[in-house]
N, C-alpha and C. Protein backbone atom coordinates (compact mmCIF):
# COMPACT_ATOMS: atom_id res chain seq x y z
N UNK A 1 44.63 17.36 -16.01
CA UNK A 1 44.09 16.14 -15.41
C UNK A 1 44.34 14.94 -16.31
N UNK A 2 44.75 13.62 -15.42
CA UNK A 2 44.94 12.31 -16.35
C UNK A 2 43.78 11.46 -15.92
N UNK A 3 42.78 10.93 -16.78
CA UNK A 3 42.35 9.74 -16.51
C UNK A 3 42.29 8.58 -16.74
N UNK A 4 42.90 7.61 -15.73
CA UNK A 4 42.82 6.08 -15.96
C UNK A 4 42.17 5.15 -16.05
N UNK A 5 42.13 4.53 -17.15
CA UNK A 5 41.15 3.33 -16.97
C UNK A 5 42.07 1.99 -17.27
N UNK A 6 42.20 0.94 -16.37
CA UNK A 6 42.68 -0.61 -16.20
C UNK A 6 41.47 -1.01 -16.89
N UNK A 7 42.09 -2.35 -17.50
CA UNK A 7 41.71 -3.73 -18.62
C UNK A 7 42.52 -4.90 -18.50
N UNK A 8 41.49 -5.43 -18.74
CA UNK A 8 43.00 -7.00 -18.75
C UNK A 8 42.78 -7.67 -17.71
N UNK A 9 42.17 -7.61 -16.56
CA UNK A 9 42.41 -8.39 -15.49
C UNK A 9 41.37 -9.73 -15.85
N UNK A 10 41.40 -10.96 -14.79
CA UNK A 10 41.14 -12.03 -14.91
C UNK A 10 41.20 -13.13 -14.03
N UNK A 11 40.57 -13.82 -14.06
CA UNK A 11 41.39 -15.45 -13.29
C UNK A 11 42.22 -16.01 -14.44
N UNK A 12 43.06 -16.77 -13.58
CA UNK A 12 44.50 -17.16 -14.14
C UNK A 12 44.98 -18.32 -12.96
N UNK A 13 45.33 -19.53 -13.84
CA UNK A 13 45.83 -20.55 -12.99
C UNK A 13 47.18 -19.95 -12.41
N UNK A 14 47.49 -20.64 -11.47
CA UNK A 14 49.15 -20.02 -11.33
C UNK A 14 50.42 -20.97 -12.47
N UNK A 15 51.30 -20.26 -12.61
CA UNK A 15 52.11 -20.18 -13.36
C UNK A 15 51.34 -19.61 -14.94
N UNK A 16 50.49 -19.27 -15.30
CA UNK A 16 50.30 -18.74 -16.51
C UNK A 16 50.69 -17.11 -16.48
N UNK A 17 50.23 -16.51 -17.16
CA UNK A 17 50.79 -15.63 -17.93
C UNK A 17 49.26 -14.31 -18.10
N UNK A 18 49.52 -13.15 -17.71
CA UNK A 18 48.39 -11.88 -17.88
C UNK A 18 48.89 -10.97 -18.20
N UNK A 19 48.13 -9.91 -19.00
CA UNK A 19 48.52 -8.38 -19.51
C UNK A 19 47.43 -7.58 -19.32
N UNK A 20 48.09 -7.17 -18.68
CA UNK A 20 46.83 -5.43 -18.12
C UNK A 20 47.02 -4.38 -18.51
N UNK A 21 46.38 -3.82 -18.97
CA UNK A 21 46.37 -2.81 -19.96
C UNK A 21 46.21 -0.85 -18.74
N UNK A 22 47.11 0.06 -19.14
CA UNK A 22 46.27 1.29 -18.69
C UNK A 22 46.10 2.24 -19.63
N UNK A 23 44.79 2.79 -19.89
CA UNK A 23 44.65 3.62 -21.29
C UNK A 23 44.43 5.10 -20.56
N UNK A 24 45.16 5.86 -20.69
CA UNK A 24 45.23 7.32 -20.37
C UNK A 24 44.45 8.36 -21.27
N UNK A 25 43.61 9.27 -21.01
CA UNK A 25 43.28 10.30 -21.54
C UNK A 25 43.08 11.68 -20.64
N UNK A 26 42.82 12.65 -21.30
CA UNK A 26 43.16 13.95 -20.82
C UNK A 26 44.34 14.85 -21.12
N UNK A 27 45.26 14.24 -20.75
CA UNK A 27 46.39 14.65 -21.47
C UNK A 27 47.72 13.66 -21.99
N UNK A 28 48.70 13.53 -22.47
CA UNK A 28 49.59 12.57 -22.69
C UNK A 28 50.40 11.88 -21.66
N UNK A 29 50.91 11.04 -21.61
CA UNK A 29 51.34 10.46 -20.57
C UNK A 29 53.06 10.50 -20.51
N UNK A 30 53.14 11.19 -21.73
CA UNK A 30 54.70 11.54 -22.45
C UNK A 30 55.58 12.06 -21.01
N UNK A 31 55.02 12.55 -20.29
CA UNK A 31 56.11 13.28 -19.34
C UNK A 31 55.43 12.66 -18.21
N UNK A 32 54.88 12.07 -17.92
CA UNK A 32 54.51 11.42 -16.48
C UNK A 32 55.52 10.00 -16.25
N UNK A 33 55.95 9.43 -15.15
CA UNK A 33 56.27 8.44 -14.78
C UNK A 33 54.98 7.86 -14.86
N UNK A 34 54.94 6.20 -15.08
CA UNK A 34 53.94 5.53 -14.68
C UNK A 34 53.99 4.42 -13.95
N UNK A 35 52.96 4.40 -12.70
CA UNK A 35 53.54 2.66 -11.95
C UNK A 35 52.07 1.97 -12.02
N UNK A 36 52.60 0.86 -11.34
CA UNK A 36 51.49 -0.26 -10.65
C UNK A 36 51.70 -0.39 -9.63
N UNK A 37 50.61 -0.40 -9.04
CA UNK A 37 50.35 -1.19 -7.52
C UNK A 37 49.17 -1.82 -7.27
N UNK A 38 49.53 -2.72 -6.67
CA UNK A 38 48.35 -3.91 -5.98
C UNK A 38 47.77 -3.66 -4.86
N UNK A 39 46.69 -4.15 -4.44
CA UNK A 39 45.98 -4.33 -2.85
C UNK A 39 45.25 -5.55 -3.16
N UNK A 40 45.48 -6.34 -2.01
CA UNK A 40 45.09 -7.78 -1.76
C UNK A 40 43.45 -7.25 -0.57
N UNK A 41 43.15 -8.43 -0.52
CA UNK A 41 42.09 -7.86 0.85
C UNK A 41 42.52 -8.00 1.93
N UNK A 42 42.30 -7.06 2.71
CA UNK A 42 42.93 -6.89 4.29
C UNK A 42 44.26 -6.00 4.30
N UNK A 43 44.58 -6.17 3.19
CA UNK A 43 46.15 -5.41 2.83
C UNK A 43 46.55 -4.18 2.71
N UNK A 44 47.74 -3.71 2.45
CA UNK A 44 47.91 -2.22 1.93
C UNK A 44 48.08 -2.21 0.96
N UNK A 45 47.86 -1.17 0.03
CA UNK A 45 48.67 -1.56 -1.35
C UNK A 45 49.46 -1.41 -1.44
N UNK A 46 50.44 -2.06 -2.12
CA UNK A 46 52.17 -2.23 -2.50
C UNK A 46 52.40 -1.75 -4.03
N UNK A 47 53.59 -1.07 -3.75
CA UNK A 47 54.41 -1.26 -5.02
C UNK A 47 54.40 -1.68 -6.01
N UNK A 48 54.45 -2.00 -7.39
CA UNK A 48 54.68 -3.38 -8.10
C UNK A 48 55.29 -2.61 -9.28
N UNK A 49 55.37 -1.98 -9.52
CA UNK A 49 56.39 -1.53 -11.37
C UNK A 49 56.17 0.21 -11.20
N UNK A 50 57.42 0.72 -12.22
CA UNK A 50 56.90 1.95 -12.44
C UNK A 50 58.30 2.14 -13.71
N UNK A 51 57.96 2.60 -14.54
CA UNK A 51 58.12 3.51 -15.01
C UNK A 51 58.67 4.76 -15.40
N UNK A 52 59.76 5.31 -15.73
CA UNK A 52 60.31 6.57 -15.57
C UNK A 52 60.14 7.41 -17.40
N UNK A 53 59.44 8.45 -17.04
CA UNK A 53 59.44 9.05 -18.65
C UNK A 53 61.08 10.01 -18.90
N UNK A 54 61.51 10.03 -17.70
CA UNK A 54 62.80 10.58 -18.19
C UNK A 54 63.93 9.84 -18.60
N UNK A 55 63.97 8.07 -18.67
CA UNK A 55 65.24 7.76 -19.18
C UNK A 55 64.22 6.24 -19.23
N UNK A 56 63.38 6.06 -18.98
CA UNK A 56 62.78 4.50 -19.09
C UNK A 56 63.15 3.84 -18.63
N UNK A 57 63.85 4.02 -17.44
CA UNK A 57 64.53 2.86 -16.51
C UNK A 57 62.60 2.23 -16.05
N UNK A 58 63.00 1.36 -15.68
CA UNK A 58 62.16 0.37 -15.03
C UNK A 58 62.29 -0.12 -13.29
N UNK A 59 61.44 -0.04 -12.27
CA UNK A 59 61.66 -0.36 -11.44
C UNK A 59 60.95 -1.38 -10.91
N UNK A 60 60.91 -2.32 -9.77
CA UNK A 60 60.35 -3.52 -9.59
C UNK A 60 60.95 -3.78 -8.17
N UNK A 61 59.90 -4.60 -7.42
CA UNK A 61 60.18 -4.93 -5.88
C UNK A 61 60.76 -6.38 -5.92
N UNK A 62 61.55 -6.70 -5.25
CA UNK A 62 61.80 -8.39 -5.22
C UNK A 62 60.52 -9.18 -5.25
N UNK A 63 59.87 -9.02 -4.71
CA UNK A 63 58.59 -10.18 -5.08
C UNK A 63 57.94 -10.40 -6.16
N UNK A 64 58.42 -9.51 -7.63
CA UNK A 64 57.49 -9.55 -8.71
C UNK A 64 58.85 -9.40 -10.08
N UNK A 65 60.19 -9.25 -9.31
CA UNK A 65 61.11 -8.70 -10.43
C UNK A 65 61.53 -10.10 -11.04
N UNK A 66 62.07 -10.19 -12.27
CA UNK A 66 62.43 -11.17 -13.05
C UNK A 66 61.06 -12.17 -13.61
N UNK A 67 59.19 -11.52 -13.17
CA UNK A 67 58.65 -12.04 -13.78
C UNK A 67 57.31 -11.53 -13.87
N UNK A 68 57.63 -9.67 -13.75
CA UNK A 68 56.81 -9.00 -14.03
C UNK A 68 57.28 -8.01 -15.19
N UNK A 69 57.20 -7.52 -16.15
CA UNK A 69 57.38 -6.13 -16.95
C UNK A 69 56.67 -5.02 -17.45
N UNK A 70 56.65 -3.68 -17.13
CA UNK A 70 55.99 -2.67 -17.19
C UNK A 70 56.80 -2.24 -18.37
N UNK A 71 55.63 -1.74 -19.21
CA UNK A 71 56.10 -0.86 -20.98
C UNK A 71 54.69 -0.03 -21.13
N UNK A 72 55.30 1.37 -21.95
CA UNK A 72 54.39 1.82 -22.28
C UNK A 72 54.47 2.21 -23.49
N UNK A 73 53.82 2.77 -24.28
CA UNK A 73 53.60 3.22 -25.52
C UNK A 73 52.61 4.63 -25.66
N UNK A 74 53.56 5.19 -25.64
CA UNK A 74 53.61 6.82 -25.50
C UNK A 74 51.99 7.28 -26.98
N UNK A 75 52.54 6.72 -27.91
CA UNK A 75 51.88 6.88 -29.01
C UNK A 75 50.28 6.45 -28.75
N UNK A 76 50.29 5.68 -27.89
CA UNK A 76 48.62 4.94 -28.04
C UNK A 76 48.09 5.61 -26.47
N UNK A 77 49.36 6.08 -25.26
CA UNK A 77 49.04 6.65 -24.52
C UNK A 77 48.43 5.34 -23.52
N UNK A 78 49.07 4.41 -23.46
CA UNK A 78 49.11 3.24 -22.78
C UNK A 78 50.07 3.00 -22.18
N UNK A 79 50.09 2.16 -20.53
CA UNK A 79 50.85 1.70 -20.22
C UNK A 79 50.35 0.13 -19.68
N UNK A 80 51.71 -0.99 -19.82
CA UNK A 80 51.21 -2.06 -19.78
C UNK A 80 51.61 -2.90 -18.21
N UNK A 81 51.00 -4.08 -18.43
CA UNK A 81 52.37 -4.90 -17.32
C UNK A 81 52.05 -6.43 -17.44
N UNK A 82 52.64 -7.01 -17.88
CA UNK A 82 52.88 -8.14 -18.64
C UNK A 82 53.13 -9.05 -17.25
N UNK A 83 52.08 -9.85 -17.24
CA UNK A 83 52.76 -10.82 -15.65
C UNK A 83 52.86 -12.25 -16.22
N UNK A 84 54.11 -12.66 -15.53
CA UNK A 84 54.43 -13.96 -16.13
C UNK A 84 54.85 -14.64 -14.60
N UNK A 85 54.54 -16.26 -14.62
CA UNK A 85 54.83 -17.31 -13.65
C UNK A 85 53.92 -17.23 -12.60
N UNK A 86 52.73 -16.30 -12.69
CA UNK A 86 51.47 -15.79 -11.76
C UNK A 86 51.72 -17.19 -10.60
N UNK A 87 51.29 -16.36 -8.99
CA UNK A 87 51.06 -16.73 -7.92
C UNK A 87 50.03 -17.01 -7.50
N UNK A 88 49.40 -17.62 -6.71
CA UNK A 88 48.03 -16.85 -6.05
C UNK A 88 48.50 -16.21 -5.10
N UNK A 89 49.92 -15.45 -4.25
CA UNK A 89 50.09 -14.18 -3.97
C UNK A 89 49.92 -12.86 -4.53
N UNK A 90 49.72 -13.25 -6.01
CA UNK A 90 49.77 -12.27 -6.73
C UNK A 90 48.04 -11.99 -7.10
N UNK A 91 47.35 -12.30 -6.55
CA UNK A 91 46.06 -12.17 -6.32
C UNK A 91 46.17 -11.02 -5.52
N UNK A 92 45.48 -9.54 -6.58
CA UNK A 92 44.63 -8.31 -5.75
C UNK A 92 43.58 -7.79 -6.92
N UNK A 93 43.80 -6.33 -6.45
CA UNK A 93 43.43 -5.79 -7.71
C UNK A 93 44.35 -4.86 -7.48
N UNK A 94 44.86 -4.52 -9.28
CA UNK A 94 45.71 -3.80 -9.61
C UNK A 94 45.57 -2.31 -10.42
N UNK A 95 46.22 -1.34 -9.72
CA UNK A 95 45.82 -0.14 -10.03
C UNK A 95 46.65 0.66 -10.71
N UNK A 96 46.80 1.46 -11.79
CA UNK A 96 47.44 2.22 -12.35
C UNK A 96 47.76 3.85 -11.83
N UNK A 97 48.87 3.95 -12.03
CA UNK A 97 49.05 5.72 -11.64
C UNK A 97 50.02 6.38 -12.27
N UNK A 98 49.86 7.64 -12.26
CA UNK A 98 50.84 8.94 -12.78
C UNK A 98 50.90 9.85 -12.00
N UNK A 99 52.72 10.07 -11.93
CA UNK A 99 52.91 11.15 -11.41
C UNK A 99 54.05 12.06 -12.09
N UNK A 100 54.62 13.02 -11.81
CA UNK A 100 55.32 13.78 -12.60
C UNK A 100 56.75 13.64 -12.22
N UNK A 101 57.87 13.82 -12.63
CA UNK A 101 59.07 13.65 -11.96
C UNK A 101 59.41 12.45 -11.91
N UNK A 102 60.66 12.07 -11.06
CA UNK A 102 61.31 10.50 -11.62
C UNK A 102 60.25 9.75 -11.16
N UNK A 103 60.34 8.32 -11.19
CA UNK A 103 60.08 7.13 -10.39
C UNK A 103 60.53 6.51 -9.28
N UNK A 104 59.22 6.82 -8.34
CA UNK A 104 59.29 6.10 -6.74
C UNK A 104 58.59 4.79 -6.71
N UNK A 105 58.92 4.11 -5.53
CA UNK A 105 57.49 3.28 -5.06
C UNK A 105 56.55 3.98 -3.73
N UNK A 106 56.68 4.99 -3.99
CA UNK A 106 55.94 5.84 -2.78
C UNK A 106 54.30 5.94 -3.03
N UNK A 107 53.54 5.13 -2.87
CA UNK A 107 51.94 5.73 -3.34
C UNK A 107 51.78 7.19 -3.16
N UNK A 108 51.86 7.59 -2.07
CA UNK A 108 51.68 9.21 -2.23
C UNK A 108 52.00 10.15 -2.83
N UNK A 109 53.06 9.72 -3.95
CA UNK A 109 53.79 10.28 -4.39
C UNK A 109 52.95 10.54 -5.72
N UNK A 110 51.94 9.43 -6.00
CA UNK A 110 51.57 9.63 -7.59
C UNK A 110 50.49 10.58 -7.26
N UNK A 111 49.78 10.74 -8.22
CA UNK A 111 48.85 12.07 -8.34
C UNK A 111 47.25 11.66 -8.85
N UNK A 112 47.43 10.70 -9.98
CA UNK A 112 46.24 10.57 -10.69
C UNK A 112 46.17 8.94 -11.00
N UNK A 113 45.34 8.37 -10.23
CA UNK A 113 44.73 7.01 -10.32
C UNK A 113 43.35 6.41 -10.94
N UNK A 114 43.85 5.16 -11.43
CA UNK A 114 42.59 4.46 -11.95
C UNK A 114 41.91 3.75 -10.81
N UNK A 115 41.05 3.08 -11.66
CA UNK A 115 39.79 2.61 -10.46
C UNK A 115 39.99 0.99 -10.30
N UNK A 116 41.26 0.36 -11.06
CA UNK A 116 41.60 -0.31 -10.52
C UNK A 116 41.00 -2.01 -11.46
N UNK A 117 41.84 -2.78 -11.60
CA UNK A 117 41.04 -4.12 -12.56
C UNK A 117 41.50 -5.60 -11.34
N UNK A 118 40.51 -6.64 -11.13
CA UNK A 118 41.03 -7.26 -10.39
C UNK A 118 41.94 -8.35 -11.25
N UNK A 119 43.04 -8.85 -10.49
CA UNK A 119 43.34 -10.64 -11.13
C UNK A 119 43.44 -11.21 -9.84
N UNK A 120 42.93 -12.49 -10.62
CA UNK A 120 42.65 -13.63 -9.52
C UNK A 120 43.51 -14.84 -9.95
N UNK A 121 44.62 -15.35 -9.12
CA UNK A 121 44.82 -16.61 -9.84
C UNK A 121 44.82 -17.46 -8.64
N UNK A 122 44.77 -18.85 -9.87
CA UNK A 122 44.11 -20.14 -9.06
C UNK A 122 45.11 -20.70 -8.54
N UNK A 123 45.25 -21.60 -7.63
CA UNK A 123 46.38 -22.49 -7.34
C UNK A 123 45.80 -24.37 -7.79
């Protein structure tokens, strides 16, 4: 079993800059892929970064690529996601996950989720 806990979230004018933190325990996160995804209200949740523990490629949807970045740090058993040029589209709350095997944007696909941190930004 992995458990997640999100940090970091906030209000944030738009165009500034946030880092959200996911701190894993239970077991290592060394062989899990890790992503993000958002849910707005009324919404589904989407996609937003992931992660691959088998080669560290990085993945990203057009609406967040060139000014979002997901990193983790195996050693502290963290994974991050660094948001830069913030929207108020980019207003949800954002949730962390692990799953085993490459990297999808499939929610169903992950296995073990956090409970999720909100950001809010202003316009």
């Amino acid at each position: 079993q992995v458990q997640l806990v999100e940090s970091g979230g906030g209000l944030v004018q738009a165009g500034g800059s946030l880092r959200i933190s996911c701190a894993a325990s239970g077991r290592s996160i060394r062989r899990y892929t890790m992503g993000w995804f958002r849910q707005a209200p009324g919404k589904e949740r989407e996609f937003v970064a992931a992660i691959s523990w088998i080669d560290g490629n990085t993945y990203y949807p057009d609406s967040v690529k060139g000014r979002f970045t997901i990193s983790r740090d195996n050693a502290k058993n963290t994974v991050y996601l660094q948001m830069n040029s913030l929207k108020p589209e980019d207003t949800a709350a954002y949730f962390c996950a692990a799953k085993s095997g490459s990297a999808t944007p499939v929610m169903n696909d992950y296995d073990y989720w956090g409970q999720g941190t909100q950001v809010t930004v202003s316009s």
